[in-house]
Each structure stands twice: as structure tokens, then as C-alpha cells.
PDBML (XML) file of the C-alpha atoms, coordinates in Angstrom:
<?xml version="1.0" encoding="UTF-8" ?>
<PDBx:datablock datablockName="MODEL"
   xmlns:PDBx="http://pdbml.pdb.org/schema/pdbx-v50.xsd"
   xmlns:xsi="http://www.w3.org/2001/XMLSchema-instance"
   xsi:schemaLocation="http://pdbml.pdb.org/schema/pdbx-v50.xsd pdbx-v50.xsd">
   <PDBx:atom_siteCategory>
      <PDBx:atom_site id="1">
         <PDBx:B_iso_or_equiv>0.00</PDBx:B_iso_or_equiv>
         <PDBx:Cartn_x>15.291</PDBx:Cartn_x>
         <PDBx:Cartn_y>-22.390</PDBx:Cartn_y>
         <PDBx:Cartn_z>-49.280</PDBx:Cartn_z>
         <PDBx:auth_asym_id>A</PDBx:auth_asym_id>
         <PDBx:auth_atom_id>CA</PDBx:auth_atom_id>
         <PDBx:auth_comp_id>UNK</PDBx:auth_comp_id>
         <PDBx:auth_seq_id>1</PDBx:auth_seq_id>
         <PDBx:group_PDB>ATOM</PDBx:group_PDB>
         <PDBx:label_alt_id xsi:nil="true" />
         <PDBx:label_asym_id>A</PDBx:label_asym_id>
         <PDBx:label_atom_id>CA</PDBx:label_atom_id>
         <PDBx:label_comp_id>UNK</PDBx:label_comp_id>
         <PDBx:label_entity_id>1</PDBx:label_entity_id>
         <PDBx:label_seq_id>1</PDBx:label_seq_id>
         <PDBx:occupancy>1.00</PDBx:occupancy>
         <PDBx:pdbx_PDB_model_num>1</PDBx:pdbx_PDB_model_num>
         <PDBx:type_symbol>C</PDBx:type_symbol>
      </PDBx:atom_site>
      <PDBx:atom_site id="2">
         <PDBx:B_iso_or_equiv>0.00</PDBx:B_iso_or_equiv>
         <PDBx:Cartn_x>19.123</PDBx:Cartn_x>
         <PDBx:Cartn_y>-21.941</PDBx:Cartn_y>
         <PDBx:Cartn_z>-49.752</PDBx:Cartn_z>
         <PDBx:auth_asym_id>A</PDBx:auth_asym_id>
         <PDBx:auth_atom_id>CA</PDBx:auth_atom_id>
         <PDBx:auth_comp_id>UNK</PDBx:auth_comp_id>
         <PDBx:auth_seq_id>2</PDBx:auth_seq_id>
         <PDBx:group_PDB>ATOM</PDBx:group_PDB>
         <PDBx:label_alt_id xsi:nil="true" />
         <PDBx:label_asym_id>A</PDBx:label_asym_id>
         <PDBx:label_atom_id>CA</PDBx:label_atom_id>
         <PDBx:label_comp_id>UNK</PDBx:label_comp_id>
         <PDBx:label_entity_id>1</PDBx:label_entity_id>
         <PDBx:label_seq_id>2</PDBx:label_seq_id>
         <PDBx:occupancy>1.00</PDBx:occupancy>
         <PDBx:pdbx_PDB_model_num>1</PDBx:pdbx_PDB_model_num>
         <PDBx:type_symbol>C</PDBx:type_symbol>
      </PDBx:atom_site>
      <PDBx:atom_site id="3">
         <PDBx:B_iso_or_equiv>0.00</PDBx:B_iso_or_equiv>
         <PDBx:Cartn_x>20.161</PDBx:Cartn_x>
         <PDBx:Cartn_y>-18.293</PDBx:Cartn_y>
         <PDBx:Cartn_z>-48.307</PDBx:Cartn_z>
         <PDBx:auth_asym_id>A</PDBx:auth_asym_id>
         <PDBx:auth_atom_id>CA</PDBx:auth_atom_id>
         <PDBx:auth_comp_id>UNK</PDBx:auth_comp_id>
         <PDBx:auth_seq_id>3</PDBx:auth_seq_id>
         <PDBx:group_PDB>ATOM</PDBx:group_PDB>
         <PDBx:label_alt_id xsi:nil="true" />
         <PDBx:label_asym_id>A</PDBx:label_asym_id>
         <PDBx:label_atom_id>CA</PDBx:label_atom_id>
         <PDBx:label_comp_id>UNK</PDBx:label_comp_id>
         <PDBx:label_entity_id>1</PDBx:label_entity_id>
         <PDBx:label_seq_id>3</PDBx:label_seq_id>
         <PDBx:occupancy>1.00</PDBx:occupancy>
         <PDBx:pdbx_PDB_model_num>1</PDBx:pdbx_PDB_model_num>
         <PDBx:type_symbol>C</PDBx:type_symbol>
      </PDBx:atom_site>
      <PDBx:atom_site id="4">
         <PDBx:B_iso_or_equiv>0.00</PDBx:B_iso_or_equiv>
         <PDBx:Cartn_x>23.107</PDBx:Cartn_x>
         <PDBx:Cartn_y>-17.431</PDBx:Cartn_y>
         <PDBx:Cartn_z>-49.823</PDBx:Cartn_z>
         <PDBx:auth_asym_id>A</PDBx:auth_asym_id>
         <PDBx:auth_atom_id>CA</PDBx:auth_atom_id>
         <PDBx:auth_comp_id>UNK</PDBx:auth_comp_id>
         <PDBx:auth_seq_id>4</PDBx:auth_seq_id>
         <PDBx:group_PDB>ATOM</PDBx:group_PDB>
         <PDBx:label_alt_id xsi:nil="true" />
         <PDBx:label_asym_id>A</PDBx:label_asym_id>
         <PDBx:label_atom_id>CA</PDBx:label_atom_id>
         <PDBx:label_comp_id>UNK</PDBx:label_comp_id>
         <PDBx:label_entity_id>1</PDBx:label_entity_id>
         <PDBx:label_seq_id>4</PDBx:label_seq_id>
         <PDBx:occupancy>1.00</PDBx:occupancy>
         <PDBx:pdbx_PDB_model_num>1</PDBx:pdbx_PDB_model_num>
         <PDBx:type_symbol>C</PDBx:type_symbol>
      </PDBx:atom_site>
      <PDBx:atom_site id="5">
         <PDBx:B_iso_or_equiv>0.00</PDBx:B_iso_or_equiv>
         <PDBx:Cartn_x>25.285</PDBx:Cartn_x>
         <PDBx:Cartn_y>-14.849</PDBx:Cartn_y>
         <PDBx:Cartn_z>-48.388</PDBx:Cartn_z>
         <PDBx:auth_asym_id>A</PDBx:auth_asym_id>
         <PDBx:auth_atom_id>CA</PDBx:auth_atom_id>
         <PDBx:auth_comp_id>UNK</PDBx:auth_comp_id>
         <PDBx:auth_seq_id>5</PDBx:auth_seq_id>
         <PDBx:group_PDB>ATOM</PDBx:group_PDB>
         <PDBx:label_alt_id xsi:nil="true" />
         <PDBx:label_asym_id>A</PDBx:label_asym_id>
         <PDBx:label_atom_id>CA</PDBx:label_atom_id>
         <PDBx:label_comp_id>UNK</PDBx:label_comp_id>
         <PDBx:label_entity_id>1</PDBx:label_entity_id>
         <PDBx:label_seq_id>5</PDBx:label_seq_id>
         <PDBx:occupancy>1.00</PDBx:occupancy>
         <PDBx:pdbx_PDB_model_num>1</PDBx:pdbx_PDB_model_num>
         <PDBx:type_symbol>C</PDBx:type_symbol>
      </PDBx:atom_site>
      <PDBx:atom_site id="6">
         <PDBx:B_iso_or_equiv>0.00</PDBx:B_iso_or_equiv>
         <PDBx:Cartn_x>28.891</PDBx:Cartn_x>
         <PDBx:Cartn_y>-13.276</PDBx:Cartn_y>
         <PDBx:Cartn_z>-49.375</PDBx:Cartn_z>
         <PDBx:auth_asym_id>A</PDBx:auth_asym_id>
         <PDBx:auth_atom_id>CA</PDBx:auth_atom_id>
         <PDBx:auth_comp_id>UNK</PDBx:auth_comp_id>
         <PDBx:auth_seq_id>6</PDBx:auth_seq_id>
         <PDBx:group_PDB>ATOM</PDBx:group_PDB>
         <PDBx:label_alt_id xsi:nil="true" />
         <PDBx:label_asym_id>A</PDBx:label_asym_id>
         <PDBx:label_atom_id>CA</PDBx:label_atom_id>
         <PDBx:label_comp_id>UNK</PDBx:label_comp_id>
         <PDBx:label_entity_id>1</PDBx:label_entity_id>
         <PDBx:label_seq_id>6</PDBx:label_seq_id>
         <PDBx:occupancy>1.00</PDBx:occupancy>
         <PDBx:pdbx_PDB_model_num>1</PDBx:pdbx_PDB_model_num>
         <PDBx:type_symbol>C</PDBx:type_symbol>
      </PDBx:atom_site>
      <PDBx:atom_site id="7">
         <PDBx:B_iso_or_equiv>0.00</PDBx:B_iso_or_equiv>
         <PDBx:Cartn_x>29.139</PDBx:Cartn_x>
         <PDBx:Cartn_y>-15.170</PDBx:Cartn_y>
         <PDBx:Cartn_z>-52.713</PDBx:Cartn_z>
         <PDBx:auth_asym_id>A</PDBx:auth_asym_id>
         <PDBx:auth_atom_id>CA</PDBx:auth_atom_id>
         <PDBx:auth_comp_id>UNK</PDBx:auth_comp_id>
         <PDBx:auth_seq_id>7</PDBx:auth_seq_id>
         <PDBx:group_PDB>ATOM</PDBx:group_PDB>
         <PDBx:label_alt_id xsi:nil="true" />
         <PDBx:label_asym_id>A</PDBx:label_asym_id>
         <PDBx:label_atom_id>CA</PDBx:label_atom_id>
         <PDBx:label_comp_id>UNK</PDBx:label_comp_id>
         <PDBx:label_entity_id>1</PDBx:label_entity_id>
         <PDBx:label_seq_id>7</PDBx:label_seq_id>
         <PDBx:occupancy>1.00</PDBx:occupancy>
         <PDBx:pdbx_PDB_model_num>1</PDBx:pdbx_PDB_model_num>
         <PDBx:type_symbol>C</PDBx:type_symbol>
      </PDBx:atom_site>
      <PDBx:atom_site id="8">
         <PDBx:B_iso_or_equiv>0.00</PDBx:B_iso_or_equiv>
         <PDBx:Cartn_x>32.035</PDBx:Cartn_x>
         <PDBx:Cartn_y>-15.444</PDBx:Cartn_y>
         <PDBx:Cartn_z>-54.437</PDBx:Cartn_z>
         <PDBx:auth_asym_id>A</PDBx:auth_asym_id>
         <PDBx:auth_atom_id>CA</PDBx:auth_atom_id>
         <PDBx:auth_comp_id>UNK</PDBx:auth_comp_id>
         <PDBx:auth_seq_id>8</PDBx:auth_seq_id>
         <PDBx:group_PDB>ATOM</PDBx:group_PDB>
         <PDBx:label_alt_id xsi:nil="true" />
         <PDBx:label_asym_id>A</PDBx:label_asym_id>
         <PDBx:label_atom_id>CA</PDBx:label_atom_id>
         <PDBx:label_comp_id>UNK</PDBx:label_comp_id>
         <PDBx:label_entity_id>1</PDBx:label_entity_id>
         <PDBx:label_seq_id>8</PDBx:label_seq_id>
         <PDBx:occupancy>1.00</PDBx:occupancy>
         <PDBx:pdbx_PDB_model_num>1</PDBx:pdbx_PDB_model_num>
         <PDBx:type_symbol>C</PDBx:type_symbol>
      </PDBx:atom_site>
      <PDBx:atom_site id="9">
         <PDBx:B_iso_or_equiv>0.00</PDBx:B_iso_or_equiv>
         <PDBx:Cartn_x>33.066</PDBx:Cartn_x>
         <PDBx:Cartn_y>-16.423</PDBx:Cartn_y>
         <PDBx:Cartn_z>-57.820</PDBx:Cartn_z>
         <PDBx:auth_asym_id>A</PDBx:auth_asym_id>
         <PDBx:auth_atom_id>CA</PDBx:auth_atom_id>
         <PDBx:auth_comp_id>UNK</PDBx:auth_comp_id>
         <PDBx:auth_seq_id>9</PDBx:auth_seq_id>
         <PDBx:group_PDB>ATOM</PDBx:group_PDB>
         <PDBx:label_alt_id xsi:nil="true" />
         <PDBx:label_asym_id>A</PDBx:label_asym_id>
         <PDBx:label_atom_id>CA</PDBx:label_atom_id>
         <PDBx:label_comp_id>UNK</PDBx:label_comp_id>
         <PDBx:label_entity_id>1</PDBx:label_entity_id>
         <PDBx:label_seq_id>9</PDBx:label_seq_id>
         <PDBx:occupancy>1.00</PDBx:occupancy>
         <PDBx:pdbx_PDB_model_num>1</PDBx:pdbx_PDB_model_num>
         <PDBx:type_symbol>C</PDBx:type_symbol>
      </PDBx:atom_site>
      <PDBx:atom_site id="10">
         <PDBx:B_iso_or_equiv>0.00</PDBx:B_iso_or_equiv>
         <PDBx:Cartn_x>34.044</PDBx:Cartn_x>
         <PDBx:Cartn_y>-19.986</PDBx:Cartn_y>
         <PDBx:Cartn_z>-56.720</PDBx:Cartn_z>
         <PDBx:auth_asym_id>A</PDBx:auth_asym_id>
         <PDBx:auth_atom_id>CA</PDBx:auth_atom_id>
         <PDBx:auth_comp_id>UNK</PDBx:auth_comp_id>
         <PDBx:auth_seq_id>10</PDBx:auth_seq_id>
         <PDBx:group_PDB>ATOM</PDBx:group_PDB>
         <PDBx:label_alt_id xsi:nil="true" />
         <PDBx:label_asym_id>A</PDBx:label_asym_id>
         <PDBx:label_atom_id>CA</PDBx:label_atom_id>
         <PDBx:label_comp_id>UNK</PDBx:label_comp_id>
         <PDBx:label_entity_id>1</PDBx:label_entity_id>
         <PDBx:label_seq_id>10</PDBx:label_seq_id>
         <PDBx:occupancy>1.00</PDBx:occupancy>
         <PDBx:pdbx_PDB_model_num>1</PDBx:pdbx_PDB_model_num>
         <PDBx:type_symbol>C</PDBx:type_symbol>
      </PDBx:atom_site>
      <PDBx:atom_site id="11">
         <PDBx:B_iso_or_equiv>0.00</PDBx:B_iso_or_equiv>
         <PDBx:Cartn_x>30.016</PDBx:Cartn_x>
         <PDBx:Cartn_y>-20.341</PDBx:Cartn_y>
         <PDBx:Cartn_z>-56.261</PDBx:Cartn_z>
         <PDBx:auth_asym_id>A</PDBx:auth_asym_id>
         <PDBx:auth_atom_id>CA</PDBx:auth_atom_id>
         <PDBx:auth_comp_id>UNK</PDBx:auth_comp_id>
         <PDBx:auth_seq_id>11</PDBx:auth_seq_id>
         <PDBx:group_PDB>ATOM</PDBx:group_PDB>
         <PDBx:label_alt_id xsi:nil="true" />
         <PDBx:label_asym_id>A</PDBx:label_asym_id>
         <PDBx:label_atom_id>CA</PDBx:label_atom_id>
         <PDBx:label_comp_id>UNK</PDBx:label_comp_id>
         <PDBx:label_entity_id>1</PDBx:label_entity_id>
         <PDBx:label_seq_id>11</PDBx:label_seq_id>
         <PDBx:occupancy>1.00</PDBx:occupancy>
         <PDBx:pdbx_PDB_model_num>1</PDBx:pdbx_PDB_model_num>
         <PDBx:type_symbol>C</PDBx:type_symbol>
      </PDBx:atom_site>
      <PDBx:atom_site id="12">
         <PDBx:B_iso_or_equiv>0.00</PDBx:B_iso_or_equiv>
         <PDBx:Cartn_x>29.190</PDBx:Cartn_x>
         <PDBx:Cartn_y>-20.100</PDBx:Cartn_y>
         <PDBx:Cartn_z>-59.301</PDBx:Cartn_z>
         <PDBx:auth_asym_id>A</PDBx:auth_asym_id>
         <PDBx:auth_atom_id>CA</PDBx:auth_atom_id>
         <PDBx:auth_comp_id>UNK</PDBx:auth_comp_id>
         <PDBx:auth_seq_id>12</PDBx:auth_seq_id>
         <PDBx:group_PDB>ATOM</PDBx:group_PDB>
         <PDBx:label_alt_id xsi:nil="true" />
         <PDBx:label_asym_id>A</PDBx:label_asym_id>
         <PDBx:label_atom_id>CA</PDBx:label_atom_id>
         <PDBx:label_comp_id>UNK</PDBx:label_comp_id>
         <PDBx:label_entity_id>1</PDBx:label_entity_id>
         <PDBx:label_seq_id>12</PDBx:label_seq_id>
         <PDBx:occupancy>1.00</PDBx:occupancy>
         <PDBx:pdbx_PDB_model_num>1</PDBx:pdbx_PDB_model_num>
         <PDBx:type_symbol>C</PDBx:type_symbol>
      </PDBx:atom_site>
      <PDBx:atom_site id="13">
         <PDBx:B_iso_or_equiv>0.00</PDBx:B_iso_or_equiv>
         <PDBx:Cartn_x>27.117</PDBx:Cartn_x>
         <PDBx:Cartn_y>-23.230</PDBx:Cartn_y>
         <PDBx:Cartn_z>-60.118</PDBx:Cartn_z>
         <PDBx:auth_asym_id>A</PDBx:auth_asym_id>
         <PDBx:auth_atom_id>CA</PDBx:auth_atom_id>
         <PDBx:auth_comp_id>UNK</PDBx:auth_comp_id>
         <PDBx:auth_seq_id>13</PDBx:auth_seq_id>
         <PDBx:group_PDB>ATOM</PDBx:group_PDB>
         <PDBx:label_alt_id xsi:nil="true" />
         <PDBx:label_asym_id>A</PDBx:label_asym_id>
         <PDBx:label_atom_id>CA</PDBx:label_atom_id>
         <PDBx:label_comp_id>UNK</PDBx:label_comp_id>
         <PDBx:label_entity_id>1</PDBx:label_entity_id>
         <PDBx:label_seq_id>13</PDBx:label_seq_id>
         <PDBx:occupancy>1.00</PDBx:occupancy>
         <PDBx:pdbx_PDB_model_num>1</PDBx:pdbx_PDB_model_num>
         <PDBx:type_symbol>C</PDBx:type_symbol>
      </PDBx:atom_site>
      <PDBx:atom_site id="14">
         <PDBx:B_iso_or_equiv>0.00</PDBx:B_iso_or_equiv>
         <PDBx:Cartn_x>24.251</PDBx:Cartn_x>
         <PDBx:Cartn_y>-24.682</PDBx:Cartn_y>
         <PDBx:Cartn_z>-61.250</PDBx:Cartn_z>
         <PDBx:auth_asym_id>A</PDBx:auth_asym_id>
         <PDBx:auth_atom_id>CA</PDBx:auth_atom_id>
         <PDBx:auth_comp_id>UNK</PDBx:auth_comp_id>
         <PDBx:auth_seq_id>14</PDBx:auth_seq_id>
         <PDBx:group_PDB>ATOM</PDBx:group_PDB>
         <PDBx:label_alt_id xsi:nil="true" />
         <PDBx:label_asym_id>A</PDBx:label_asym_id>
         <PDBx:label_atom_id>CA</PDBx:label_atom_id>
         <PDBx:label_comp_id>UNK</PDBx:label_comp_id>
         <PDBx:label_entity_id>1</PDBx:label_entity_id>
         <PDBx:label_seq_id>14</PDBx:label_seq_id>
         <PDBx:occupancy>1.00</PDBx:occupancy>
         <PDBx:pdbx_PDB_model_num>1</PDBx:pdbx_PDB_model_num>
         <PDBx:type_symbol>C</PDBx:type_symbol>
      </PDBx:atom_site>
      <PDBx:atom_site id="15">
         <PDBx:B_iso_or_equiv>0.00</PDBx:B_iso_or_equiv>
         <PDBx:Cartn_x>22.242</PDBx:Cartn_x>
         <PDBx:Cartn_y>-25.088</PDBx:Cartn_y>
         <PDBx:Cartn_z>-57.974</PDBx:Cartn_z>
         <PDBx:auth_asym_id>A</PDBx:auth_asym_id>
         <PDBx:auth_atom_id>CA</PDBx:auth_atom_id>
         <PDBx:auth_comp_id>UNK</PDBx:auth_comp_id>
         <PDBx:auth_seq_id>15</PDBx:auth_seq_id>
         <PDBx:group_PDB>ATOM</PDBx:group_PDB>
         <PDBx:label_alt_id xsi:nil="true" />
         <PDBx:label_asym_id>A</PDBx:label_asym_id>
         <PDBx:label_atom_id>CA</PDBx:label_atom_id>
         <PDBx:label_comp_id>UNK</PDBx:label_comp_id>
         <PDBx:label_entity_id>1</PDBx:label_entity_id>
         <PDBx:label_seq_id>15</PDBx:label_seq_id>
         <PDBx:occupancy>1.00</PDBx:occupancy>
         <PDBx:pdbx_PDB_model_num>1</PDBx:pdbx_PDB_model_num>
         <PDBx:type_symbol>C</PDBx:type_symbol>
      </PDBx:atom_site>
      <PDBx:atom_site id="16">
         <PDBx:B_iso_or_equiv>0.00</PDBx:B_iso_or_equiv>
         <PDBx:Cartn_x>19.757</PDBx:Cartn_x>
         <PDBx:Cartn_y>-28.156</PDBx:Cartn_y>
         <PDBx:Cartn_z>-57.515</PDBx:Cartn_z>
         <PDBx:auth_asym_id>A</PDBx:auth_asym_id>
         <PDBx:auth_atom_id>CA</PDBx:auth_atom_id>
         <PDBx:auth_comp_id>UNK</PDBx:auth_comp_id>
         <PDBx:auth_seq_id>16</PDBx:auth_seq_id>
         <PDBx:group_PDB>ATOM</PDBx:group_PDB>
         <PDBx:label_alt_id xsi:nil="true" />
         <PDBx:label_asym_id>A</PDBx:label_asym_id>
         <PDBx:label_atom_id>CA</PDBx:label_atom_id>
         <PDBx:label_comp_id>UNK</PDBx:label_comp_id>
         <PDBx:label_entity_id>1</PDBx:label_entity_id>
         <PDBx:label_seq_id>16</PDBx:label_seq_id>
         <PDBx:occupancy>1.00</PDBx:occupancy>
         <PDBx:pdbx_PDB_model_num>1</PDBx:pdbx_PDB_model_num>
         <PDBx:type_symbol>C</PDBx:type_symbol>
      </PDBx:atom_site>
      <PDBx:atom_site id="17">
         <PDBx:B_iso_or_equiv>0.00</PDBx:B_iso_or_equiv>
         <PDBx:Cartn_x>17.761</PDBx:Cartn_x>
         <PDBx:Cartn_y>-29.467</PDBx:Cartn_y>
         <PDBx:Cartn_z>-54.891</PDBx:Cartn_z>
         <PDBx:auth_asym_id>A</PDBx:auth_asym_id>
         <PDBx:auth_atom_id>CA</PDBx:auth_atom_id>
         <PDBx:auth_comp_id>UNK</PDBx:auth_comp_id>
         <PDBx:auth_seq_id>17</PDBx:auth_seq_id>
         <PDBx:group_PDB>ATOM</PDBx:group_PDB>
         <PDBx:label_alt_id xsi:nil="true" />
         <PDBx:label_asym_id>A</PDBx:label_asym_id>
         <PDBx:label_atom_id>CA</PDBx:label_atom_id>
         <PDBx:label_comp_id>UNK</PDBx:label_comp_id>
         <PDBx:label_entity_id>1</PDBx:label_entity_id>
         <PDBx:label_seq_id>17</PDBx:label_seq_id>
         <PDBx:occupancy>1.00</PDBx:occupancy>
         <PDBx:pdbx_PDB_model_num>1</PDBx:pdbx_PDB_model_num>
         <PDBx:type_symbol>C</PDBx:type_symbol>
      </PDBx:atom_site>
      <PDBx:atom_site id="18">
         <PDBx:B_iso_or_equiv>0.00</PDBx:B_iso_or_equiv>
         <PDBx:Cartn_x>16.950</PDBx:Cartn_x>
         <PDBx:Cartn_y>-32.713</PDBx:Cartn_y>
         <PDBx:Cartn_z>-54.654</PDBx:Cartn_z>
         <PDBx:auth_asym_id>A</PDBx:auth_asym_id>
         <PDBx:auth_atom_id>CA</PDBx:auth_atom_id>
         <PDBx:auth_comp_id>UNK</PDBx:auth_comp_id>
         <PDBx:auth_seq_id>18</PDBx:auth_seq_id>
         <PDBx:group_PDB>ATOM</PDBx:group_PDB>
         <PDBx:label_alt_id xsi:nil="true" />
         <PDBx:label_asym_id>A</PDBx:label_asym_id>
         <PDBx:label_atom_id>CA</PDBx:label_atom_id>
         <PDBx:label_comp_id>UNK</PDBx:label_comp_id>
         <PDBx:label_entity_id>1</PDBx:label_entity_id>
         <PDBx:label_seq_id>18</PDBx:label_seq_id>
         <PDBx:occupancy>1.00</PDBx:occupancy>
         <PDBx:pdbx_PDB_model_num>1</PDBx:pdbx_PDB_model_num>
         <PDBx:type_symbol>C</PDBx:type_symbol>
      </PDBx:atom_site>
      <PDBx:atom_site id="19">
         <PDBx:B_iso_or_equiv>0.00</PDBx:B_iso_or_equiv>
         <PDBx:Cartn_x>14.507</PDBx:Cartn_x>
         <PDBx:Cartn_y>-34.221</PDBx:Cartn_y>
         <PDBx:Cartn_z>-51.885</PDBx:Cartn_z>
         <PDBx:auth_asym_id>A</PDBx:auth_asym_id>
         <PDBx:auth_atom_id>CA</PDBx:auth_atom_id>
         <PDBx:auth_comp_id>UNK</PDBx:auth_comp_id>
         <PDBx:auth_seq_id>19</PDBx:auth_seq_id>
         <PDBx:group_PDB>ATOM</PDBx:group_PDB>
         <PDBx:label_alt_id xsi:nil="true" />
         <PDBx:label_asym_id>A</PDBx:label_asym_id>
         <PDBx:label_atom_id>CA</PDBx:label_atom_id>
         <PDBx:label_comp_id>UNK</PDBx:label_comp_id>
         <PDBx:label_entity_id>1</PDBx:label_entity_id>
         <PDBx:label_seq_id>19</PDBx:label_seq_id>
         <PDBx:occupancy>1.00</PDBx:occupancy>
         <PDBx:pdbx_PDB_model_num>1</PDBx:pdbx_PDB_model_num>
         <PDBx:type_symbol>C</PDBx:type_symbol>
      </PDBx:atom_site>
      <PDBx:atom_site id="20">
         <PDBx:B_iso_or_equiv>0.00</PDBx:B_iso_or_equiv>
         <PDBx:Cartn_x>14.741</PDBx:Cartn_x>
         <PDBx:Cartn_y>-37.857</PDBx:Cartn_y>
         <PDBx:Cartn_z>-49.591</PDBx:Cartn_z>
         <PDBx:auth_asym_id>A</PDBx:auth_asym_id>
         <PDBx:auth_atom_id>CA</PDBx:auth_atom_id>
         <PDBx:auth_comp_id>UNK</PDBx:auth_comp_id>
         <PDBx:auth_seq_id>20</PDBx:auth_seq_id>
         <PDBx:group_PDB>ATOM</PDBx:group_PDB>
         <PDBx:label_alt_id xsi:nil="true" />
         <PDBx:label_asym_id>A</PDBx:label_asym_id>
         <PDBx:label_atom_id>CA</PDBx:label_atom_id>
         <PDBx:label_comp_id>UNK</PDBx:label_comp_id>
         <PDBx:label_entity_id>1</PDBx:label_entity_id>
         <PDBx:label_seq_id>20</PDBx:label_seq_id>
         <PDBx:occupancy>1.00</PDBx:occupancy>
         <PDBx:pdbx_PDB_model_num>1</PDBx:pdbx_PDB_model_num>
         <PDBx:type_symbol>C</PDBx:type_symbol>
      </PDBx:atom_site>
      <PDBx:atom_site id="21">
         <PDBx:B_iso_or_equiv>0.00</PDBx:B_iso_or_equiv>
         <PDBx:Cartn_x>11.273</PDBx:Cartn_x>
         <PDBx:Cartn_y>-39.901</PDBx:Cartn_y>
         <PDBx:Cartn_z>-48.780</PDBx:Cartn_z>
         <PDBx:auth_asym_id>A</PDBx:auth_asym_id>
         <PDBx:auth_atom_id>CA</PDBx:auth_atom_id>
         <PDBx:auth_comp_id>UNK</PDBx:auth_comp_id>
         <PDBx:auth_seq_id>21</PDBx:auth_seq_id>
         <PDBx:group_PDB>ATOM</PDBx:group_PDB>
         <PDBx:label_alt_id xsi:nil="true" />
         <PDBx:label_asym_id>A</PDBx:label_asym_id>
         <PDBx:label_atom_id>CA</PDBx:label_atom_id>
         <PDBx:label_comp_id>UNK</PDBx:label_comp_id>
         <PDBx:label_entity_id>1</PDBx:label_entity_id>
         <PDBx:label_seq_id>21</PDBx:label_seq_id>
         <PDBx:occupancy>1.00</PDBx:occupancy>
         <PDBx:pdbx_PDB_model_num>1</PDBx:pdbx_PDB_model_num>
         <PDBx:type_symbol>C</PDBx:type_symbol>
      </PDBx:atom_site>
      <PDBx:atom_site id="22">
         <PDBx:B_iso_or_equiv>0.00</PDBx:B_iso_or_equiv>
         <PDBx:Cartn_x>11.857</PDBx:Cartn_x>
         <PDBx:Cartn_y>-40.552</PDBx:Cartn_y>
         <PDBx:Cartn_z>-45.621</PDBx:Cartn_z>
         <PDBx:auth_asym_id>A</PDBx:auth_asym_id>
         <PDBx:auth_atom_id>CA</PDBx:auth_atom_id>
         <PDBx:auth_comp_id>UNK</PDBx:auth_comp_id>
         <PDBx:auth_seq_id>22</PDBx:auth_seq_id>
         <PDBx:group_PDB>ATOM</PDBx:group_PDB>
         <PDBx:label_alt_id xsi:nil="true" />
         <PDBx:label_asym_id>A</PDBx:label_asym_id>
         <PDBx:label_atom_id>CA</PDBx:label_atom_id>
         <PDBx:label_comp_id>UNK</PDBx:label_comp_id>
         <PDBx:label_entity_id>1</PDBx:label_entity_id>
         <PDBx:label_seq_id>22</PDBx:label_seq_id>
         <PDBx:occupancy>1.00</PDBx:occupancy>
         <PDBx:pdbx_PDB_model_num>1</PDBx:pdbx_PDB_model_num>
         <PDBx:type_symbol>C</PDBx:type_symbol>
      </PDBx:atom_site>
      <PDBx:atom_site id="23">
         <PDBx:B_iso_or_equiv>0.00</PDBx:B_iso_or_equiv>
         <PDBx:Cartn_x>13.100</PDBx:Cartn_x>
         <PDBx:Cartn_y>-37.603</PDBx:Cartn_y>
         <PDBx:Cartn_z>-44.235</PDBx:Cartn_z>
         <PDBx:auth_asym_id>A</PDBx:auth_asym_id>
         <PDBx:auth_atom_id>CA</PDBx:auth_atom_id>
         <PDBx:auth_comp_id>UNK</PDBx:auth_comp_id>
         <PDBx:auth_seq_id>23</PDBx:auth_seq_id>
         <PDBx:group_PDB>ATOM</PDBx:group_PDB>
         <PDBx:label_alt_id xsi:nil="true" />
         <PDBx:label_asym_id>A</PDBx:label_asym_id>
         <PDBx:label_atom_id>CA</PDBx:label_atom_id>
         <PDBx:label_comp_id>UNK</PDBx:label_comp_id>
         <PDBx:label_entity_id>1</PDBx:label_entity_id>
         <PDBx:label_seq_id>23</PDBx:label_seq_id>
         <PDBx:occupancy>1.00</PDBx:occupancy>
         <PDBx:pdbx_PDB_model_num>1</PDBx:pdbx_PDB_model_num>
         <PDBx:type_symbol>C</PDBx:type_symbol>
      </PDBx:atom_site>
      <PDBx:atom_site id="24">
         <PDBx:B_iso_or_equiv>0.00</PDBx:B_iso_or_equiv>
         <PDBx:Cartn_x>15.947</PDBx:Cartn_x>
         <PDBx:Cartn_y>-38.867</PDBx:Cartn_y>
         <PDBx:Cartn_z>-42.260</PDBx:Cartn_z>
         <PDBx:auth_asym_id>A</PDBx:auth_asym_id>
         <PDBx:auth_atom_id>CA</PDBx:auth_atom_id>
         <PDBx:auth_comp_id>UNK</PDBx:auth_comp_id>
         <PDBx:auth_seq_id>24</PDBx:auth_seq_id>
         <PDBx:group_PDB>ATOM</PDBx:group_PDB>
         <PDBx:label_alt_id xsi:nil="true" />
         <PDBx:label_asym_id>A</PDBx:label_asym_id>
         <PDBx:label_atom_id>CA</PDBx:label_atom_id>
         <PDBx:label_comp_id>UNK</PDBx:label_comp_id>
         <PDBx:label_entity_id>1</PDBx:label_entity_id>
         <PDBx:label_seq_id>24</PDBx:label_seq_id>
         <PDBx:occupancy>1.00</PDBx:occupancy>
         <PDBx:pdbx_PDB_model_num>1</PDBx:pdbx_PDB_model_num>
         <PDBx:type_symbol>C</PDBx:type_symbol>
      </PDBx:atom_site>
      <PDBx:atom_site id="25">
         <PDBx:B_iso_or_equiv>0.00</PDBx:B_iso_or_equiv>
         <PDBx:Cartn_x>19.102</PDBx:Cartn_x>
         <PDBx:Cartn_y>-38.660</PDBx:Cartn_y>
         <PDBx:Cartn_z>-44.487</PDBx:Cartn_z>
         <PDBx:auth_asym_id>A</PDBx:auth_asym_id>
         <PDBx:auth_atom_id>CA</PDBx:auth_atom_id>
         <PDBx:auth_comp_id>UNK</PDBx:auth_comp_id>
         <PDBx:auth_seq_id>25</PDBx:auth_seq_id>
         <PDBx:group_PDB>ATOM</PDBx:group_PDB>
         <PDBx:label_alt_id xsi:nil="true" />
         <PDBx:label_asym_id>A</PDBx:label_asym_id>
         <PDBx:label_atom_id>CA</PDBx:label_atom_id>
         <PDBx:label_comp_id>UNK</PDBx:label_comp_id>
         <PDBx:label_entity_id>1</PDBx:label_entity_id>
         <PDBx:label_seq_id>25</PDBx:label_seq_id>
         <PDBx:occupancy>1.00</PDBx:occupancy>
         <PDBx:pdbx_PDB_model_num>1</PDBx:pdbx_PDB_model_num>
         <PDBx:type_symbol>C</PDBx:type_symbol>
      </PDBx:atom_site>
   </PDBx:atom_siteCategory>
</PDBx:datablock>
């Protein structure tokens, strides 16, 4: 999940999540 609080127009987006095997980063 992505909580997303006080937005403002600068965050408007496209919004994508993406995942890592591996886990680590």
C-alpha cells in the first residue's frame, strides 16, 4: 500500500509499483 496524505497538485502522477525478487533492495 502507498498512503497518501496532504496531496498536492505537484503529485499528480501516474503511480506504479513495481516489486524486487529478493527482497533486499
Amino acid at each position: 500500500y502507498l498512503q497518501m496524505n496532504s496531496l498536492n497538485l505537484e503529485d499528480t502522477a501516474v503511480y506504479y509499483c513495481a516489486a524486487e525478487k529478493g527482497g533486499y533492495l
